[in-house]
Protein backbone atom coordinates (compact mmCIF):
# COMPACT_ATOMS: atom_id res chain seq x y z
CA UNK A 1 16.32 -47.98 95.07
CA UNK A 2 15.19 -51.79 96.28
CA UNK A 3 11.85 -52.74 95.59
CA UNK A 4 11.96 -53.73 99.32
CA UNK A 5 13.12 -50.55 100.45
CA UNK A 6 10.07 -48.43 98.28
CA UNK A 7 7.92 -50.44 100.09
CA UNK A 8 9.02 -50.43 103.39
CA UNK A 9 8.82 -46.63 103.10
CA UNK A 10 5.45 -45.71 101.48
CA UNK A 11 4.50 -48.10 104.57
CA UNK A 12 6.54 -46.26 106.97
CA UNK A 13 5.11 -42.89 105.44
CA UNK A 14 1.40 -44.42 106.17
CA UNK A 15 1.79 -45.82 109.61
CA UNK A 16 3.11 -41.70 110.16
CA UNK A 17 0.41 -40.22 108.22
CA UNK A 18 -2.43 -41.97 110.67
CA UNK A 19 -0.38 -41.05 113.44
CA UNK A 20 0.47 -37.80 113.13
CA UNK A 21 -2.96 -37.04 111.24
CA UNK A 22 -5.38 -39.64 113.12
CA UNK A 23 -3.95 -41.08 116.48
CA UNK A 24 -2.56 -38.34 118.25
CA UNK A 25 -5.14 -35.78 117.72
CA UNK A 26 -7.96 -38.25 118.63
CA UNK A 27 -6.49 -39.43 121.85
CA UNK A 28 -5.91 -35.55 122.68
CA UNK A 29 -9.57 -34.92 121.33
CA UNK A 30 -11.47 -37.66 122.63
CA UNK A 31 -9.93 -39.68 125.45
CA UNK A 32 -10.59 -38.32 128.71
CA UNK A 33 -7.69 -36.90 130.62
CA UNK A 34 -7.96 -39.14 133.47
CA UNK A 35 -7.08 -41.89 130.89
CA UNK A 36 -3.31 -43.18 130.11
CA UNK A 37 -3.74 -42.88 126.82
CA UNK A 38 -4.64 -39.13 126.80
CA UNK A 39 -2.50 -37.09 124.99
CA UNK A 40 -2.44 -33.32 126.51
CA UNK A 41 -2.97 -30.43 124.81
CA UNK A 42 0.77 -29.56 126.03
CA UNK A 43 2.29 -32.74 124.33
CA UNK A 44 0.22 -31.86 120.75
CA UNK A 45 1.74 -28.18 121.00
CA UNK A 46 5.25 -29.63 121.88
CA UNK A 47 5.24 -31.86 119.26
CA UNK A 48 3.57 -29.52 116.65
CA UNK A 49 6.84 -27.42 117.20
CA UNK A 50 8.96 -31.04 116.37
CA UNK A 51 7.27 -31.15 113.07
CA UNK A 52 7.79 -27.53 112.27
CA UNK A 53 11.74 -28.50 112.92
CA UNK A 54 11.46 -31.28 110.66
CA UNK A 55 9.86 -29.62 107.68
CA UNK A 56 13.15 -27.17 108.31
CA UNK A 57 15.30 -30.23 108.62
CA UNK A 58 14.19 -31.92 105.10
CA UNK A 59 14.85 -27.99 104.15
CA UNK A 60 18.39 -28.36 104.98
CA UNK A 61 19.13 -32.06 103.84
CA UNK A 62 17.81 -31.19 100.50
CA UNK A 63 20.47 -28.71 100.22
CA UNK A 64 23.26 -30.22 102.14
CA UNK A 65 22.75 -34.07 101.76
CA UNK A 66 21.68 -34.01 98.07
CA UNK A 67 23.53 -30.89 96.87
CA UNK A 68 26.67 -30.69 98.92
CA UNK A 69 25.62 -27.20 99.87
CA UNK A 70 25.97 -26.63 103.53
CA UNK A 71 24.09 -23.62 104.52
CA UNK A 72 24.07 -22.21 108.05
CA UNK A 73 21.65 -19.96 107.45
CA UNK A 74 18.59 -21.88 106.85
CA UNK A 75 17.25 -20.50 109.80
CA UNK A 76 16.84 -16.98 108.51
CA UNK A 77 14.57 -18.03 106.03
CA UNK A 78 12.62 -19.96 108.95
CA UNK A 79 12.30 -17.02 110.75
CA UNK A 80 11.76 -15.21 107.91
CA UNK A 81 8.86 -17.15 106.99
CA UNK A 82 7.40 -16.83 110.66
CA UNK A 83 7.43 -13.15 110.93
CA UNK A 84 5.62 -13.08 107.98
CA UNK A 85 2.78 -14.76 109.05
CA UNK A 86 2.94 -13.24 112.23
CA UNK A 87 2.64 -9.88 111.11
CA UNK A 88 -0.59 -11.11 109.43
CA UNK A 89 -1.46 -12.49 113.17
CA UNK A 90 -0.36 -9.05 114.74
CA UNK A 91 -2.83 -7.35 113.36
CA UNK A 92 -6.05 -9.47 114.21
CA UNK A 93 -5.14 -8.96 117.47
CA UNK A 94 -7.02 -5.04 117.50
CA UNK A 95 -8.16 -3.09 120.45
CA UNK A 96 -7.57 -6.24 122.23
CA UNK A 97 -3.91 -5.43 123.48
CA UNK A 98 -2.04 -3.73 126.21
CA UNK A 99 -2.77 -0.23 125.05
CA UNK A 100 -6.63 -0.77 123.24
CA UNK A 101 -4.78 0.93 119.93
CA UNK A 102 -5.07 -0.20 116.49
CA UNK A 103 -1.15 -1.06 116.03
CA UNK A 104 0.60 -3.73 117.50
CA UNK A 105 1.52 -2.98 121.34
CA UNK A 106 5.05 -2.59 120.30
CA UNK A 107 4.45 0.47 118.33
CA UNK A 108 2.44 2.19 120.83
CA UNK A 109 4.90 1.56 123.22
CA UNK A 110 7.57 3.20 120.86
CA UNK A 111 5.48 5.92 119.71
CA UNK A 112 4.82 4.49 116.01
CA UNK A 113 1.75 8.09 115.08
CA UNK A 114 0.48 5.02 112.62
CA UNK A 115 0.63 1.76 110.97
CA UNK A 116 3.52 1.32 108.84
CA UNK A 117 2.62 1.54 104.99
CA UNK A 118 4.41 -2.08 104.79
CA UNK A 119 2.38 -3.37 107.14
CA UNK A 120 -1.09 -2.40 105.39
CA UNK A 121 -1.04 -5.55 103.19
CA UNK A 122 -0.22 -8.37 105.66
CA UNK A 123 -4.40 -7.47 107.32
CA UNK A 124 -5.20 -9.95 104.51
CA UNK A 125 -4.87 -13.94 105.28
CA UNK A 126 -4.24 -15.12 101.12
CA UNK A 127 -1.44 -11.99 100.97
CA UNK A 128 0.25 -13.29 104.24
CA UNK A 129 0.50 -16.75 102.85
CA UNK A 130 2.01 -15.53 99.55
CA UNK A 131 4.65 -13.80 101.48
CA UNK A 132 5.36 -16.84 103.31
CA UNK A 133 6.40 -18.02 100.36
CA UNK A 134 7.93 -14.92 98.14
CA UNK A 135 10.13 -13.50 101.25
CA UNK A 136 12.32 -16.12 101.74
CA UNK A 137 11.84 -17.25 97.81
CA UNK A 138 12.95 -13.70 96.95
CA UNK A 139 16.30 -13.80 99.74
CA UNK A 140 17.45 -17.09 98.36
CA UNK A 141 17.20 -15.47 94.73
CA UNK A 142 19.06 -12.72 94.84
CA UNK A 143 21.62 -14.26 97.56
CA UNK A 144 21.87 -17.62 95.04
CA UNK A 145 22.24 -15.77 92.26
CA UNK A 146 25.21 -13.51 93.51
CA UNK A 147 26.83 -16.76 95.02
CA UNK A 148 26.78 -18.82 92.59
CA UNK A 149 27.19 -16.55 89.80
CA UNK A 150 30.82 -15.86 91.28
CA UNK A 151 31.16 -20.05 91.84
CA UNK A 152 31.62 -19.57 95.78
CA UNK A 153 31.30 -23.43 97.19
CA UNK A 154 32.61 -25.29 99.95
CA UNK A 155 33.39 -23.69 102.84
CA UNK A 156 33.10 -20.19 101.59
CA UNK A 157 29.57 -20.73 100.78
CA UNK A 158 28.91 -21.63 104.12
CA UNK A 159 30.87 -18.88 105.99
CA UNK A 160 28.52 -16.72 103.81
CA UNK A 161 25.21 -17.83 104.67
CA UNK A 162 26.40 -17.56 108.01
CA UNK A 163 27.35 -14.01 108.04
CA UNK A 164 23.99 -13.04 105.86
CA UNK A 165 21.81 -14.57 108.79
CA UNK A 166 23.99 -13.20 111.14
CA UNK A 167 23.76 -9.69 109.79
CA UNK A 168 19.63 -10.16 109.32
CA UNK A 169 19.31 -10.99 112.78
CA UNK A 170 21.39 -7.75 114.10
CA UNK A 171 19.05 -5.87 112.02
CA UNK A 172 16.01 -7.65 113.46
CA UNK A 173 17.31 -7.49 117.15
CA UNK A 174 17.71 -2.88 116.17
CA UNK A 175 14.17 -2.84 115.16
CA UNK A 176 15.11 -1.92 111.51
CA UNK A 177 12.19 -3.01 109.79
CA UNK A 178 9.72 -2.55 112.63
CA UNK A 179 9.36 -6.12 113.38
CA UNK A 180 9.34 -5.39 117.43
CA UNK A 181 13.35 -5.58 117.69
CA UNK A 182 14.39 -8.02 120.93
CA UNK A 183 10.98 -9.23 121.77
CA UNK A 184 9.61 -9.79 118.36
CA UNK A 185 5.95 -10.54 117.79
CA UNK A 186 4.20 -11.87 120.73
CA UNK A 187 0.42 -11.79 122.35
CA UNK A 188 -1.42 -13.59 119.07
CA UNK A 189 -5.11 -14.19 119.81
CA UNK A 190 -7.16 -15.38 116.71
CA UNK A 191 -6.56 -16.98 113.25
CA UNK A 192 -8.81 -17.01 110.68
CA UNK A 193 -11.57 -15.47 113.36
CA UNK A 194 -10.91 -18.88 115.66
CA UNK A 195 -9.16 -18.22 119.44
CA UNK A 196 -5.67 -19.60 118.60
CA UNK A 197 -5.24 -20.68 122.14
CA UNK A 198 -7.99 -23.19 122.31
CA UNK A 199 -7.19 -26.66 121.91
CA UNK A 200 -9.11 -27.40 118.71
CA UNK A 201 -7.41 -24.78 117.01
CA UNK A 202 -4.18 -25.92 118.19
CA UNK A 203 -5.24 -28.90 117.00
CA UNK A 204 -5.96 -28.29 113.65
CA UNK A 205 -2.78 -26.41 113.67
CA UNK A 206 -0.85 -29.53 114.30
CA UNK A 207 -2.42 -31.40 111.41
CA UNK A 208 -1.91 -28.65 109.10
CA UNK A 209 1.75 -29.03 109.89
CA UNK A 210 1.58 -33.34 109.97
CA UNK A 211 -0.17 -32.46 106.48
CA UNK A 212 2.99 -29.70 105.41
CA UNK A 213 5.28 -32.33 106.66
CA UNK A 214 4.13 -35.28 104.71
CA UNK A 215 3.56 -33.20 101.41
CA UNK A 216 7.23 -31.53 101.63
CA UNK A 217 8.72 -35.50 101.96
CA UNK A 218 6.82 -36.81 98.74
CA UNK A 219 8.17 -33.87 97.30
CA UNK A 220 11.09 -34.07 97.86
CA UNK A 221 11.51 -37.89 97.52
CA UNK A 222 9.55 -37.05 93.88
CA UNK A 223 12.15 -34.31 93.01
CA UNK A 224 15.39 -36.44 94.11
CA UNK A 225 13.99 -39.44 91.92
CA UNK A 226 13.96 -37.26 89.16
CA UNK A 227 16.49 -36.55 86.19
CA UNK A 228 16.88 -33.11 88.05
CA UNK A 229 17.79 -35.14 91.66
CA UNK A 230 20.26 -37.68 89.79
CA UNK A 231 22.29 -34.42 88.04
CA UNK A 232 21.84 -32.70 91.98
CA UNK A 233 23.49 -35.51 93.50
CA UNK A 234 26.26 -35.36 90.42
CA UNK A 235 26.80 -31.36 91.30
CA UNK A 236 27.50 -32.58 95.25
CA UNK A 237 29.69 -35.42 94.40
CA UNK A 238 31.89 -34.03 91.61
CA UNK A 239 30.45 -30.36 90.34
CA UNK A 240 33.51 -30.08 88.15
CA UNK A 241 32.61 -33.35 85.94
CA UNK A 242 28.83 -32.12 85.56
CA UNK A 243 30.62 -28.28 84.03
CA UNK A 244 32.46 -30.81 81.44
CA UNK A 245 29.54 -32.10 80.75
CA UNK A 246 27.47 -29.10 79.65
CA UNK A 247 25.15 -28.83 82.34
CA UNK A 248 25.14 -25.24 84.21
CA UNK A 249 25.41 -26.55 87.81
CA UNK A 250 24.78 -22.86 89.31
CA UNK A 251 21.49 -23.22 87.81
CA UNK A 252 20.35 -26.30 89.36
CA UNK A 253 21.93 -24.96 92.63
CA UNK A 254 20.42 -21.42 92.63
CA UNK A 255 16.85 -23.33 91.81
CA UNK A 256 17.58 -26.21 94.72
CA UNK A 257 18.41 -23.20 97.09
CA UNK A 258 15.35 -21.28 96.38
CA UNK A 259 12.71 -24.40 96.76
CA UNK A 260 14.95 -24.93 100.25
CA UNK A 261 14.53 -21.33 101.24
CA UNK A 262 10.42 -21.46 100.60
CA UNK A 263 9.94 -24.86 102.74
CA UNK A 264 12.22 -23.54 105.71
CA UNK A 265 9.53 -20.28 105.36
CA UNK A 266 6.26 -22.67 105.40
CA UNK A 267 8.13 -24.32 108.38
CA UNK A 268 8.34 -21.14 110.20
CA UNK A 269 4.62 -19.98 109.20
CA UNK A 270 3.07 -22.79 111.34
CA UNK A 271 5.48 -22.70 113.85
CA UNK A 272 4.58 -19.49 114.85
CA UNK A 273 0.82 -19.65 115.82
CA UNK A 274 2.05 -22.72 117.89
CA UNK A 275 4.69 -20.68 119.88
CA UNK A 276 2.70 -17.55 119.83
CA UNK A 277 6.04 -15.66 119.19
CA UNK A 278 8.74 -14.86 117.28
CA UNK A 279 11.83 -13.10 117.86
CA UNK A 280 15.20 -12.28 115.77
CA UNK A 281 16.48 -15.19 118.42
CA UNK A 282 15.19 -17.77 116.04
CA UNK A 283 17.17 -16.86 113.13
CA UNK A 284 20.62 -16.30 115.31
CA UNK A 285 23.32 -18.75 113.74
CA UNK A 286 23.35 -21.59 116.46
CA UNK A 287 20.04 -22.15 115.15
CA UNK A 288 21.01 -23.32 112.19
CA UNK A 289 23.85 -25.32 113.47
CA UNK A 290 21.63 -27.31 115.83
CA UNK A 291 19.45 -27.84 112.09
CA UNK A 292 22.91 -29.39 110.23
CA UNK A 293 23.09 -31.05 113.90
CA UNK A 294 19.42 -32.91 113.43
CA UNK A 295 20.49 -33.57 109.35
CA UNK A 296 23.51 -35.10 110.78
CA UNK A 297 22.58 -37.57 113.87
CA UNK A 298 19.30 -38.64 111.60
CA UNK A 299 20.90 -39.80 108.46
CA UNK A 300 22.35 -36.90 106.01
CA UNK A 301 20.90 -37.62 102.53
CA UNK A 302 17.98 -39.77 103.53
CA UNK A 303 15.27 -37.08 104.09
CA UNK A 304 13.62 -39.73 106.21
CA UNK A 305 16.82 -39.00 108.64
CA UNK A 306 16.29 -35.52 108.93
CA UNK A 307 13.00 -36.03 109.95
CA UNK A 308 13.57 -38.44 112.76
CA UNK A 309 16.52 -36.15 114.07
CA UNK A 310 14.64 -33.05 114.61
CA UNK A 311 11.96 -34.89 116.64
CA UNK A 312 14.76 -37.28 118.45
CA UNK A 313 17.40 -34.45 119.22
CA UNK A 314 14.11 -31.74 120.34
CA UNK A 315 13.00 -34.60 122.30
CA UNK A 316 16.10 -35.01 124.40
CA UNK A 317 16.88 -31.06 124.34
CA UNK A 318 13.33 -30.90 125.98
CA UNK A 319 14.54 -33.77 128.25
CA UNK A 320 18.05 -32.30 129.27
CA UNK A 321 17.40 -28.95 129.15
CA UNK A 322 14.66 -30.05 132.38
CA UNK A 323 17.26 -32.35 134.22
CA UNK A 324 20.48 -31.10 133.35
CA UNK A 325 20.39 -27.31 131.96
CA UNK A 326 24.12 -26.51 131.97
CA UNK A 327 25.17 -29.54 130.32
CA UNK A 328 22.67 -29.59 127.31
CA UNK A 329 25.72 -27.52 124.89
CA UNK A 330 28.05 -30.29 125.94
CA UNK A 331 25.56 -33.33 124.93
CA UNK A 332 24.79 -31.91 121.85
CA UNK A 333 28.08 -31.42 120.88
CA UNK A 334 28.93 -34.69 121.98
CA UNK A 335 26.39 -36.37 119.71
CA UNK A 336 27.47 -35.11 116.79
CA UNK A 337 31.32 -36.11 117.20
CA UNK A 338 29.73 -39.58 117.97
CA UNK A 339 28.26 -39.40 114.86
CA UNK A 340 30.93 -38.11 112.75
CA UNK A 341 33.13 -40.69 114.02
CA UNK A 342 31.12 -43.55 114.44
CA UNK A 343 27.86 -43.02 112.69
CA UNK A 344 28.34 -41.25 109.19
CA UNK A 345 25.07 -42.44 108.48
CA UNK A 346 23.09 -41.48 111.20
CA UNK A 347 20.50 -43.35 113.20
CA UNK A 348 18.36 -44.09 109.94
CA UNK A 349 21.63 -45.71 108.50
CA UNK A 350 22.47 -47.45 111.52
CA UNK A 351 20.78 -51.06 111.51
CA UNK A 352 22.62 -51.15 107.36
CA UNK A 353 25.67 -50.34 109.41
CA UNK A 354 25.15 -53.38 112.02
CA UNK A 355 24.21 -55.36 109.34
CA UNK A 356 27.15 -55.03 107.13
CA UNK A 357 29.13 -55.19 110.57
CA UNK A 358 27.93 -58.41 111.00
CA UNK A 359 28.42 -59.76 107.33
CA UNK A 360 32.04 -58.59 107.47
CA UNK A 361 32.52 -60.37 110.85
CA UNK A 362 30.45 -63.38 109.46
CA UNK A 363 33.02 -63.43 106.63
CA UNK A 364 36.42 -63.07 108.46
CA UNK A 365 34.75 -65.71 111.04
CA UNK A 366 34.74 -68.40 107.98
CA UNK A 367 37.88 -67.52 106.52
CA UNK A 368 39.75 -68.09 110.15
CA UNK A 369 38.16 -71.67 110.38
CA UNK A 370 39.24 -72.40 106.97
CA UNK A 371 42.54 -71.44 107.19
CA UNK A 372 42.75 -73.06 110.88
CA UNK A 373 40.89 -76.30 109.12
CA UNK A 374 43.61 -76.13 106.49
CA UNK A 375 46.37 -76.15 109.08
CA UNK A 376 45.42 -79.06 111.24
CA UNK A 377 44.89 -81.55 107.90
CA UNK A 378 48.51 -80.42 106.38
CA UNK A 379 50.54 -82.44 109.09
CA UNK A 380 48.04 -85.52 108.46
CA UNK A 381 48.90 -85.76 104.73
CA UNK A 382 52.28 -85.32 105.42
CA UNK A 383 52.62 -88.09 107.90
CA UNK A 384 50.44 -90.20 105.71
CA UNK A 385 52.76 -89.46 102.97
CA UNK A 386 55.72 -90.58 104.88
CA UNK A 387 54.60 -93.73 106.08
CA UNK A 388 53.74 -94.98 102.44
CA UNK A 389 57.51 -94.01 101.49
């Protein structure tokens, strides 16, 4: 990596940081609304939710851009993650629902006589948190280990994931584990004993996630730098030469999935409270295409690329899905055979792709005045050469 290039993004990661952390909650916070520069408490939710998408973006670039592992079930550990947390949310909620009972509305309204013994632990905050991380860690595990213990890759891997988060989110939508089946968890009202609806909480939500975002790209920029990130990047570009070379590539795959599986969770913890639901929808396979989608119209392999997908592609879905709701499938779609076809890099890689453009065309341009130079002086020599004979 270019010295330029290091710097240009620790500066890039700064100008973000005050942004994300600084700017945007300050003009929410402190600018009046009759001001230009307010920000609503509507835009600092919406955009919350972007960086939730992004954390699960980097999730998936880490395995697909710098692994070669394209899952399309990343989503399922998102969601995963989220009703985790938002079991812990469920049950601050009290007397204070629909039906003045103990238990979540849901389980009233089914005829639950008490609180599921699985749902005891999840009353305490710290427990919640660690099964943010150990429920999806724990999925990834034992699916990993099975997968890559019988060397499934390619496309098989993927048509696997797929039919894992497909299966997980028929048992979600049938109520199997008591999760609330179609309509999920809903109806959250506190966090930590703050309202979670107020605009300083949702506030302090959005940093946490700015702050989950920033920490998850050092990370992973750290980890990629690494001995470990130069043998991941040998695994995705030829797996067979790293089994020649004595390395176990399962193992570095298996760990690469897990770490993957535990940031797509920590995505979906804070994008629940910012939502206020979550539903089997969010783990349904398109999900996780639209996530390869965002990897793959930011800049696959870049984890800055990821990152600026999410929020650009959300952004327009917001946009389209507004002005032209039947159409938004087709424009998505769209976009990414533009950028398989014309963009393999993405939009991070796109001013290198101008650039080279422009060398190459630079280039040819001299070599056709040369050549056309060389043309028009032959017939001069030659008639010089005559009239000395």
């Amino acid at each position: 990596m270019h010295k330029s290039f290091r710097q240009a993004e620790i500066w890039g990661i700064a100008i973000a940081a005050i942004a994300i952390l600084g700017v945007l909650p300050a003009l929410n916070a402190f600018v009046p609304e009759s001001s230009p520069l307010h920000v609503s408490d509507f835009t600092i939710n919406l955009y919350g939710k972007y960086l939730c998408y992004a954390v699960l973006a980097i999730s998936v670039d880490l395995l697909w851009g710098y692994t070669g592992l394209l899952s399309l079930g990343q989503c399922m550990f998102f969601a995963l993650g989220g009703y985790a947390f938002g079991m812990h949310l469920m049950l601050l909620i009290g007397k204070l629902g629909q039906y003045h009972s103990d238990l979540p509305d849901f389980m009233v309204f089914l005829g639950y006589p008490k609180l599921p013994l699985h749902w005891e632990p999840f009353r305490s905050f710290w427990f919640a948190v660690a099964a943010v991380v150990f429920v999806p860690g724990l999925v990834a595990l034992v699916f990993g280990f099975l997968a890559f213990r019988s060397r499934i890759r390619g496309v098989y891997f993927s048509i696997l994931t797929q039919a894992l988060t497909y299966a997980a989110c028929l048992m979600f939508f049938r109520n199997d584990f008591t999760f609330g089946g179609n309509n999920g968890l809903t109806d959250f009202k506190f966090i930590l004993g703050y309202d979670i609806r107020s605009a300083v909480t949702q506030r302090c939500l959005f940093i946490a996630t700015g702050v989950l975002l920033i920490l998850t790209y050092l990370f992973c920029r750290w980890l990629t730098l690494t001995r470990f990130g130069k043998i991941q990047r040998a695994v995705r570009d030829s797996e067979n030469r790293v089994l020649f070379s004595g390395y176990a590539a399962a193992n570095f795959k298996l760990f690469v999935f897990v770490v993957s599986a535990i940031i797509a969770g920590l995505a979906g913890a804070l994008y629940v409270p910012q939502v206020g639901i979550i539903n089997p929808s969010e783990m349904a396979p398109d999900k996780s295409l639209e996530a390869v989608v965002w990897v793959a119209v930011g800049g696959r392999g870049t984890l800055i690329g990821p990152v600026v997908g999410a929020i650009a592609v959300n952004a327009l879905k917001s946009w389209a899905t507004r002005a032209y709701p039947d159409l938004w499938l087709i424009i998505l779609g769209g976009m990414f055979v533009i950028v398989v076809l014309f963009l393999p890099k993405g939009i991070v890689g796109l001013p290198m792709q101008l650039w080279s453009l422009f060398k190459r065309s630079t280039t040819l341009w001299k070599k056709v005045q040369e050549q056309h130079a060389g043309t028009t002086e032959l017939p001069i020599k030659e008639s010089s050469t005559r009239q000395g004979g």
